[in-house]
PDB file of N, CA and C in Angstrom:
ATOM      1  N   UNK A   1       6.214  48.132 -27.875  1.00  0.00           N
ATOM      2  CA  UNK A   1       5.839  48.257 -26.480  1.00  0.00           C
ATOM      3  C   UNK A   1       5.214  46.961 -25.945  1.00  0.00           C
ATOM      4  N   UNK A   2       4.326  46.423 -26.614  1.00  0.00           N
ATOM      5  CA  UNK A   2       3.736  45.095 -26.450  1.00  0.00           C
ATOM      6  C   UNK A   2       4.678  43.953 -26.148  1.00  0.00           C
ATOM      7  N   UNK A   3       5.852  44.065 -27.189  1.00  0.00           N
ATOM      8  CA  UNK A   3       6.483  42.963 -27.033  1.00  0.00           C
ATOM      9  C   UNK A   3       7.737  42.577 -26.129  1.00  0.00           C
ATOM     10  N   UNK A   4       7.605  44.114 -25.356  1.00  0.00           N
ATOM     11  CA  UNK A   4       8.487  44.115 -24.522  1.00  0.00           C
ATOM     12  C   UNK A   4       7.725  43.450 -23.399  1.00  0.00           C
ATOM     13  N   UNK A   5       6.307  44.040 -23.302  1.00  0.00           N
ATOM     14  CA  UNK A   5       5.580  43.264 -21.972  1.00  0.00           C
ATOM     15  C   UNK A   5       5.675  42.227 -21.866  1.00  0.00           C
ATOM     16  N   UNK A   6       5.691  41.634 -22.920  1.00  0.00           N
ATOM     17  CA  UNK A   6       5.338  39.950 -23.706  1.00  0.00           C
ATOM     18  C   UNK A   6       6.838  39.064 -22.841  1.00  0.00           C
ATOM     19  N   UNK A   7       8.152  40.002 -23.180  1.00  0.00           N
ATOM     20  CA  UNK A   7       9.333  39.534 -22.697  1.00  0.00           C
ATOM     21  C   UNK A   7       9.561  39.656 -21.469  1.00  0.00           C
ATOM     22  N   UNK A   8       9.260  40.735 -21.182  1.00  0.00           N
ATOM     23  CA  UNK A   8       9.117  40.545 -19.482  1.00  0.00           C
ATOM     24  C   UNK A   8       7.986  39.487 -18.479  1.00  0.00           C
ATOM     25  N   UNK A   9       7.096  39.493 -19.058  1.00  0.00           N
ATOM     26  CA  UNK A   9       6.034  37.596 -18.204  1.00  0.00           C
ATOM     27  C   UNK A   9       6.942  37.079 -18.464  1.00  0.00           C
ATOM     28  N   UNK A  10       7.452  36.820 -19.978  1.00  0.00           N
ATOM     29  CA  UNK A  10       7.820  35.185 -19.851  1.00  0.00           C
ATOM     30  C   UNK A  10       9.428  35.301 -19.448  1.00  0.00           C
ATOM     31  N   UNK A  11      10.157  36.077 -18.910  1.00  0.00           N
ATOM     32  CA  UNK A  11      10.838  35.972 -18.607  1.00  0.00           C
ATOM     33  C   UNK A  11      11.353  35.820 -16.486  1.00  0.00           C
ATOM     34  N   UNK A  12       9.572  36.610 -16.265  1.00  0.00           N
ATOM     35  CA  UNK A  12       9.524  36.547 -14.797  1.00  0.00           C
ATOM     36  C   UNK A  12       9.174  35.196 -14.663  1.00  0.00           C
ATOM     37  N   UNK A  13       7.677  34.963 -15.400  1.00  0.00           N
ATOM     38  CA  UNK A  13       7.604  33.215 -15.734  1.00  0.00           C
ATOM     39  C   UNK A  13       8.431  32.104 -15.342  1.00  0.00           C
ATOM     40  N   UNK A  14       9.617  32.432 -16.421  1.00  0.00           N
ATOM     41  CA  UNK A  14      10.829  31.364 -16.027  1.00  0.00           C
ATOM     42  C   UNK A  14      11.071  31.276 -15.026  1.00  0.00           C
ATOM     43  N   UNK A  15      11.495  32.543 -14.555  1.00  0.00           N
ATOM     44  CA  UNK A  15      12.109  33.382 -13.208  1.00  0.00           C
ATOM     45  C   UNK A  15      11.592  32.525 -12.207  1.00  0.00           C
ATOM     46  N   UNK A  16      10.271  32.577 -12.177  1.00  0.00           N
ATOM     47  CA  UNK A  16       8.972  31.871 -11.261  1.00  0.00           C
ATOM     48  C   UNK A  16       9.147  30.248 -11.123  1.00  0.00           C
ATOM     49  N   UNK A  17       9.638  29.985 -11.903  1.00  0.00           N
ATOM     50  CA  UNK A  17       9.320  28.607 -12.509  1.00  0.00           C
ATOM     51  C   UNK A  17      10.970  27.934 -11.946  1.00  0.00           C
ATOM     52  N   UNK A  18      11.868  28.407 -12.125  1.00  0.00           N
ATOM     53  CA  UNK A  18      13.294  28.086 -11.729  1.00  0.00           C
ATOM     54  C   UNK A  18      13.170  28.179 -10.039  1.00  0.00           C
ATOM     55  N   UNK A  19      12.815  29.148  -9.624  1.00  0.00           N
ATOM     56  CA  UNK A  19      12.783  29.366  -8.419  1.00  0.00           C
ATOM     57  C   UNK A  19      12.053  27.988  -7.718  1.00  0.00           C
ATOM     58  N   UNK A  20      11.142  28.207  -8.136  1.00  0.00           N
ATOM     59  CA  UNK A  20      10.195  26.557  -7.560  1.00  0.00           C
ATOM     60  C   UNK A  20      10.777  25.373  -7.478  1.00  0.00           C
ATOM     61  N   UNK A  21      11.207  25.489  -8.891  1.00  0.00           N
ATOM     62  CA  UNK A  21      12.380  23.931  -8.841  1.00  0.00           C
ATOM     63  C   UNK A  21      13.275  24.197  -7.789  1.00  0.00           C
ATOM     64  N   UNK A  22      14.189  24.854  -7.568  1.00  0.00           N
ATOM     65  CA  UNK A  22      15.167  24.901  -7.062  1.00  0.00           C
ATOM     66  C   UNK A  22      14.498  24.579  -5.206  1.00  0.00           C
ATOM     67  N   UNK A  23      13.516  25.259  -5.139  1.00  0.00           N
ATOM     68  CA  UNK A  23      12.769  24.955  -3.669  1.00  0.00           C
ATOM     69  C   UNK A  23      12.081  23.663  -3.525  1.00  0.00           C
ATOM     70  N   UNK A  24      11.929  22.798  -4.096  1.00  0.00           N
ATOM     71  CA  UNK A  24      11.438  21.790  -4.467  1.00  0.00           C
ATOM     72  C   UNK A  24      12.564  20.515  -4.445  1.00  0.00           C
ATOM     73  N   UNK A  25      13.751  20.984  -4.598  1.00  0.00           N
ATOM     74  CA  UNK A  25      14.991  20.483  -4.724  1.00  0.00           C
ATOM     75  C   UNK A  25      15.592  20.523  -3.528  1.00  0.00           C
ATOM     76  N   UNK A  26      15.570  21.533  -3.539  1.00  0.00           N
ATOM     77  CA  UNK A  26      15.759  21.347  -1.590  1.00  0.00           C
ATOM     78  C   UNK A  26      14.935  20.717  -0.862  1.00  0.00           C
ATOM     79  N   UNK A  27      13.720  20.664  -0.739  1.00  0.00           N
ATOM     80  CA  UNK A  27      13.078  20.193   0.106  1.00  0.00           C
ATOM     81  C   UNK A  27      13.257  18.833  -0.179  1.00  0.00           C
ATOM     82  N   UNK A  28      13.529  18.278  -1.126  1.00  0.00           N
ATOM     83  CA  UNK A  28      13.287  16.699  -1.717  1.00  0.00           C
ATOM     84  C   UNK A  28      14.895  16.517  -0.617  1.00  0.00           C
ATOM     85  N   UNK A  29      15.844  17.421  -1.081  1.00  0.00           N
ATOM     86  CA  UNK A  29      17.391  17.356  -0.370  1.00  0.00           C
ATOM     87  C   UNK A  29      17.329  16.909   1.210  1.00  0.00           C
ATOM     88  N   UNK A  30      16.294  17.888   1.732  1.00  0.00           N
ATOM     89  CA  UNK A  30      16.523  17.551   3.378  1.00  0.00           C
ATOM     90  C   UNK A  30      15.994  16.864   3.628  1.00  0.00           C
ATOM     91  N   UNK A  31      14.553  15.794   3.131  1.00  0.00           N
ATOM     92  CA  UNK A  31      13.568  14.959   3.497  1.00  0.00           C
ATOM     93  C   UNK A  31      14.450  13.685   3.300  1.00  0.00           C
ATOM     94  N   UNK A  32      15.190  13.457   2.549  1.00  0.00           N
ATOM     95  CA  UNK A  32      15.878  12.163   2.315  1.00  0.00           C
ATOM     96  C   UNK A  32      17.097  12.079   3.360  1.00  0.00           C
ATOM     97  N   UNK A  33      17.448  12.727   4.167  1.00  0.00           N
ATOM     98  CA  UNK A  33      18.889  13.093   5.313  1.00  0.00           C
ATOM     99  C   UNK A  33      17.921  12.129   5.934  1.00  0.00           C
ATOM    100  N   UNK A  34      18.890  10.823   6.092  1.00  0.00           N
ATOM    101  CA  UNK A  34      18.363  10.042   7.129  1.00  0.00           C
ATOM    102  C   UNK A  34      18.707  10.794   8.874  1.00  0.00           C
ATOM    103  N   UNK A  35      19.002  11.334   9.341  1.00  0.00           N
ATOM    104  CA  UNK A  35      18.839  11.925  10.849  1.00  0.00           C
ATOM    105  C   UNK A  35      18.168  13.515  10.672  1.00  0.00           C
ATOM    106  N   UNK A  36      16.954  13.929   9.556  1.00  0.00           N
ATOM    107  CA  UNK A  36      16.382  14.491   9.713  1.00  0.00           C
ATOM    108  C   UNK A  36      14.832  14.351  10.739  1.00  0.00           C
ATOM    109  N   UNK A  37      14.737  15.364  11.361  1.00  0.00           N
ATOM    110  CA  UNK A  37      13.265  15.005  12.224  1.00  0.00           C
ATOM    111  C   UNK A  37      12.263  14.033  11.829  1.00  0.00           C
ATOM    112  N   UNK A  38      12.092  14.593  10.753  1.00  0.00           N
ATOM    113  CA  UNK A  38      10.339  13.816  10.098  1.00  0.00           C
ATOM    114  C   UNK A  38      11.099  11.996   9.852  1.00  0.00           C
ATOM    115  N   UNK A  39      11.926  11.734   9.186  1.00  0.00           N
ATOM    116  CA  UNK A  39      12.750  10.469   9.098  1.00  0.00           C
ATOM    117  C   UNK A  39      12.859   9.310  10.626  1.00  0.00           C
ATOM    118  N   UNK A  40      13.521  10.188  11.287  1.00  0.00           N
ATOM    119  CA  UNK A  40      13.682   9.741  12.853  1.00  0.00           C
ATOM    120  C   UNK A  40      12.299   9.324  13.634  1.00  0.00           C
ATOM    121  N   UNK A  41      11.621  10.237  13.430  1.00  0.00           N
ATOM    122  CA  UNK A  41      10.182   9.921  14.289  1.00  0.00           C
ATOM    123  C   UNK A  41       9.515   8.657  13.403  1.00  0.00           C
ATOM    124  N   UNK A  42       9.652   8.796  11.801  1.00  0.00           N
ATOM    125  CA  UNK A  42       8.719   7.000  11.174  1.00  0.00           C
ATOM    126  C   UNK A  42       9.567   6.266  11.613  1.00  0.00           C
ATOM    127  N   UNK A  43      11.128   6.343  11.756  1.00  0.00           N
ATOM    128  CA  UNK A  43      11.926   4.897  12.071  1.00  0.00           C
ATOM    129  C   UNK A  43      11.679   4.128  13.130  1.00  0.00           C
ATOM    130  N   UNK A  44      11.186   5.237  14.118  1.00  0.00           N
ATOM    131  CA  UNK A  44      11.067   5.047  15.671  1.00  0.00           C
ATOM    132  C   UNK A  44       9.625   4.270  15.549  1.00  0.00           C
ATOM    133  N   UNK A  45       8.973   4.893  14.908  1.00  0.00           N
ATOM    134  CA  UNK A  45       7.704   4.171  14.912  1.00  0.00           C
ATOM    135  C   UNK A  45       7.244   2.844  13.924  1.00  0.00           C
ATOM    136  N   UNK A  46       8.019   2.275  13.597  1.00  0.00           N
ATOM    137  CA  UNK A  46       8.356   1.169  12.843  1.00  0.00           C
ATOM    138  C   UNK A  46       8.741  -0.065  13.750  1.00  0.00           C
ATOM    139  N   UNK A  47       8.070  -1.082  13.242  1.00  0.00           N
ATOM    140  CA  UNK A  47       7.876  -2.108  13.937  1.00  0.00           C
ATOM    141  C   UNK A  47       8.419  -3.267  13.489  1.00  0.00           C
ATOM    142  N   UNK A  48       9.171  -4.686  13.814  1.00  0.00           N
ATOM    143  CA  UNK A  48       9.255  -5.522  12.759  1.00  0.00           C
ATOM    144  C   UNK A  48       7.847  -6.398  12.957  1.00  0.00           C
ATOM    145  N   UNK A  49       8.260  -7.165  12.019  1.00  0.00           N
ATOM    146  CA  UNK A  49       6.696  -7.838  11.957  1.00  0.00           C
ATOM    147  C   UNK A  49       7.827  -9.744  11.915  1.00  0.00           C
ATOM    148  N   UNK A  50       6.427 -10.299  12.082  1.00  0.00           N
ATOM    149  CA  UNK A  50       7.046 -11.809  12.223  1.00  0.00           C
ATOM    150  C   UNK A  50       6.106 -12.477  12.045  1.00  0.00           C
ATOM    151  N   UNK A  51       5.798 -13.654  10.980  1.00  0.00           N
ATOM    152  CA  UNK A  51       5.263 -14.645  10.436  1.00  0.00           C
ATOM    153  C   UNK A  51       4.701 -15.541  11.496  1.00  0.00           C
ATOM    154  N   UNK A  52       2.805 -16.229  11.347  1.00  0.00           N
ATOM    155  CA  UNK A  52       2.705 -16.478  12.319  1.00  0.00           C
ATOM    156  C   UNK A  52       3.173 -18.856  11.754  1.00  0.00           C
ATOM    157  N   UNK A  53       3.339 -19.283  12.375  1.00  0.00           N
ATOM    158  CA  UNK A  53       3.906 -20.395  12.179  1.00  0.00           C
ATOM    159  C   UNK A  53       2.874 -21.437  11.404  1.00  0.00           C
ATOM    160  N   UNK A  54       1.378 -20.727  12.455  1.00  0.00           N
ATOM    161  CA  UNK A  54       0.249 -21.716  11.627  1.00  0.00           C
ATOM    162  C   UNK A  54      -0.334 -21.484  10.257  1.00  0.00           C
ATOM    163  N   UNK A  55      -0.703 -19.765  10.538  1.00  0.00           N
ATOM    164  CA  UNK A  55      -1.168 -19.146   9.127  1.00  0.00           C
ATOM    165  C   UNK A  55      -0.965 -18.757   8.185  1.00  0.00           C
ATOM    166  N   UNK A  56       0.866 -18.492   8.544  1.00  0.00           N
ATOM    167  CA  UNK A  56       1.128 -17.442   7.780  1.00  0.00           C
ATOM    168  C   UNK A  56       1.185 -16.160   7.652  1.00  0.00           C
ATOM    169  N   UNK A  57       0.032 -15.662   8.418  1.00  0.00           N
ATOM    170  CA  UNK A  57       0.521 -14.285   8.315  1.00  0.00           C
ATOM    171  C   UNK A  57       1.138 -13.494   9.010  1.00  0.00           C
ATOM    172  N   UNK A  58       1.641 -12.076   8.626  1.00  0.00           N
ATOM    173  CA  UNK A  58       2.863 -11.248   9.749  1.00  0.00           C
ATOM    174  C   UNK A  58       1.378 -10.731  10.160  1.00  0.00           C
ATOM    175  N   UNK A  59       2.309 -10.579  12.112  1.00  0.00           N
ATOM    176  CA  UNK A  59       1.883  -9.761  13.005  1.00  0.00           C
ATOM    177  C   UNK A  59       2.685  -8.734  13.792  1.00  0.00           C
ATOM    178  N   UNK A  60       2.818  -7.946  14.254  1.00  0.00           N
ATOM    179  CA  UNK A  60       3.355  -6.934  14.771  1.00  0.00           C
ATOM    180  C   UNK A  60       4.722  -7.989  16.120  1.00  0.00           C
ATOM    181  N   UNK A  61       5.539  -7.488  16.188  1.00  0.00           N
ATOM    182  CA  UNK A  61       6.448  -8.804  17.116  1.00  0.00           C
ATOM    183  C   UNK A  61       5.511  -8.647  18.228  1.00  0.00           C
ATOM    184  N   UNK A  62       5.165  -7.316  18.602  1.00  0.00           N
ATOM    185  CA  UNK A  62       4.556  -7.218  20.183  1.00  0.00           C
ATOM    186  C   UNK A  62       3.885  -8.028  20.671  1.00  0.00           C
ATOM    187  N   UNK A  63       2.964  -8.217  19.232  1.00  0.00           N
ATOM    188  CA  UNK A  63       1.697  -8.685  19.477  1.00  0.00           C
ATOM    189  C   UNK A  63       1.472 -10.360  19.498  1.00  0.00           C
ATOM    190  N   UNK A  64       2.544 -10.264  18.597  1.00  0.00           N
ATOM    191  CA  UNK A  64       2.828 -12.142  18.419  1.00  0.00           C
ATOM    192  C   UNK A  64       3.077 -12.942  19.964  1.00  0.00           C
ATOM    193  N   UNK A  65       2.619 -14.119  19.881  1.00  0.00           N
ATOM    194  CA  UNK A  65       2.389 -15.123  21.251  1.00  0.00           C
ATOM    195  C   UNK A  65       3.532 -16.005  20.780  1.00  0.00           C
ATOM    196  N   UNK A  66       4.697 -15.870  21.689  1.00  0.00           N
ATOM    197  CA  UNK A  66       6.051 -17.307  21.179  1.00  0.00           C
ATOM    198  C   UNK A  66       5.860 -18.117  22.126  1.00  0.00           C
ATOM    199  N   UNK A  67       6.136 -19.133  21.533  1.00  0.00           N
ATOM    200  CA  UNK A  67       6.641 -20.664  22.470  1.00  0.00           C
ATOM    201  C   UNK A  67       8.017 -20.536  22.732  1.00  0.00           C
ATOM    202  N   UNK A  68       7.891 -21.935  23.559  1.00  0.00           N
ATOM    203  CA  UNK A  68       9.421 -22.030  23.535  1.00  0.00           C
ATOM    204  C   UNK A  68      10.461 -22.354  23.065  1.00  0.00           C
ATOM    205  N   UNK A  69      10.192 -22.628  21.468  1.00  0.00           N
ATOM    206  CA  UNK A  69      10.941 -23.059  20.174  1.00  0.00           C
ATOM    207  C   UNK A  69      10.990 -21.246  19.499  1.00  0.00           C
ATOM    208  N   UNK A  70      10.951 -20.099  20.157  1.00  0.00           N
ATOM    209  CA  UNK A  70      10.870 -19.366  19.788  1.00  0.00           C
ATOM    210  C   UNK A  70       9.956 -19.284  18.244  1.00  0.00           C
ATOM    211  N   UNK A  71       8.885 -20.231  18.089  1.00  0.00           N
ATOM    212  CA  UNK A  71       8.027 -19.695  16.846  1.00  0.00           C
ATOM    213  C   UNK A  71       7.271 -18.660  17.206  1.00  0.00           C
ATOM    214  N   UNK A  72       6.857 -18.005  16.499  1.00  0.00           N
ATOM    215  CA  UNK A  72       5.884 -16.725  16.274  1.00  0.00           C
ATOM    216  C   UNK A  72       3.975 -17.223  16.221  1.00  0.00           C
ATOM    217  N   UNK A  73       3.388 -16.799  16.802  1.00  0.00           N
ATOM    218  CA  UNK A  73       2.024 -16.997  16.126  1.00  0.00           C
ATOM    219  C   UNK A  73       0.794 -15.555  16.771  1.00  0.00           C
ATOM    220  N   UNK A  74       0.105 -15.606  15.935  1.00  0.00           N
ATOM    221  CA  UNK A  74      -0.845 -14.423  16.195  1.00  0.00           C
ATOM    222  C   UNK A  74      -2.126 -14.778  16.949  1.00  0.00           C
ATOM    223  N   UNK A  75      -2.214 -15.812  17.718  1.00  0.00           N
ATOM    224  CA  UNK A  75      -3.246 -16.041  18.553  1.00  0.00           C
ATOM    225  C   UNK A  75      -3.099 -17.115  19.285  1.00  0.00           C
ATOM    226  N   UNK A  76      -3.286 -17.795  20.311  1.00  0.00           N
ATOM    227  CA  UNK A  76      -3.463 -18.873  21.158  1.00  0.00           C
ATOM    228  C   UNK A  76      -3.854 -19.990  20.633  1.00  0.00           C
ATOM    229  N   UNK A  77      -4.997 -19.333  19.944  1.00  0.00           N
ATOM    230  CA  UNK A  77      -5.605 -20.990  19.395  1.00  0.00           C
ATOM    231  C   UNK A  77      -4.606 -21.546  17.704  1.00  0.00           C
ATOM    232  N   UNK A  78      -3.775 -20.470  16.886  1.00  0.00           N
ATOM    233  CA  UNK A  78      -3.051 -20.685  16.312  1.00  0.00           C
ATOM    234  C   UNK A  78      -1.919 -21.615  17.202  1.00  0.00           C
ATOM    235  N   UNK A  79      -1.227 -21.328  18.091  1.00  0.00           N
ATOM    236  CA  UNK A  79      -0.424 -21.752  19.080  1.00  0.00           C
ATOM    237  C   UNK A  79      -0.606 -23.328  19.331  1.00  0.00           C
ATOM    238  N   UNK A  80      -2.174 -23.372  20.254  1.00  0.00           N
ATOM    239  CA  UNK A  80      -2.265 -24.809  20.207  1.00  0.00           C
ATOM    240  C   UNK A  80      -2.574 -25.470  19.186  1.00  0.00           C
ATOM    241  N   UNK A  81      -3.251 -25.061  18.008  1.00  0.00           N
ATOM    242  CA  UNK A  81      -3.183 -25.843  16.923  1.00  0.00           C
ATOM    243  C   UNK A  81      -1.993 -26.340  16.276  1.00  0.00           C
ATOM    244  N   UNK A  82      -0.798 -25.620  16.363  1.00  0.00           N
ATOM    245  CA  UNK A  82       0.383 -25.677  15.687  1.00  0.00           C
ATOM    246  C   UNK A  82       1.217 -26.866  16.224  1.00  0.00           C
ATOM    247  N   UNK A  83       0.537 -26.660  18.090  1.00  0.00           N
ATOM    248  CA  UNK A  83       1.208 -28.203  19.122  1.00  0.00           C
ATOM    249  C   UNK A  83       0.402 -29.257  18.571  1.00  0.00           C
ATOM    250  N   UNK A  84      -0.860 -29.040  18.428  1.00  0.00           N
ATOM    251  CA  UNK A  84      -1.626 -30.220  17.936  1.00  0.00           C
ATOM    252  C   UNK A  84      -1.439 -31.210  17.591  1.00  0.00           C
ATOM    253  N   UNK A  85      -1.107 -30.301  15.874  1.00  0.00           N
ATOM    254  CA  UNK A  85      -0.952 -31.093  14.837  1.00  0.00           C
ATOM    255  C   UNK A  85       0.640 -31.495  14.952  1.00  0.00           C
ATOM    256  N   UNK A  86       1.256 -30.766  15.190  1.00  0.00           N
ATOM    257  CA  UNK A  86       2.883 -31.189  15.088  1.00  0.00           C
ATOM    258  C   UNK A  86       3.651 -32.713  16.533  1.00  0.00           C
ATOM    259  N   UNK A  87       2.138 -32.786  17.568  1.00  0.00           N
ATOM    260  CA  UNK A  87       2.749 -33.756  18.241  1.00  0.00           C
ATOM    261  C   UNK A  87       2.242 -35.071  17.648  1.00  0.00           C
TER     262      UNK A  87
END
């Protein structure tokens, strides 16, 4: 009698346990569909970024200040420093 109980947990167990994977599998399935919702809304909100000419570092394009050599820079005074030194 015992060991029938014994076979029935571990067999709902599995039961339990397969099921999860399999939901888990799916969900991993639809999150990776590039024209799923959640996908579409980070792409949209993704920005490129662009190197600033004096420092080095990336800034958001928006935010970046260009000349008219189309360089990139992340502040004004990066900007004129960059004319500065380069005339």
């Amino acid at each position: 009698m015992i060991v029938r109980l014994i076979v029935f947990i571990a067999i709902f167990a599995i039961g339990w346990w397969l099921y999860r994977q399999v939901l888990a599998f799916q969900r991993a399935k639809l999150s990776n569909k590039p024209d799923s919702p959640a996908n579409t809304t980070k792409q949209e909100n993704q920005e490129s970024m662009v190197r600033c000419e004096q420092c080095k570092t990336h800034v958001p394009k928006s935010h970046a200040i260009h000349d008219q050599d189309a360089n990139a820079f992340c502040s004004k005074e990066h900007l004129q420093a960059f004319h500065k030194t380069s005339s």
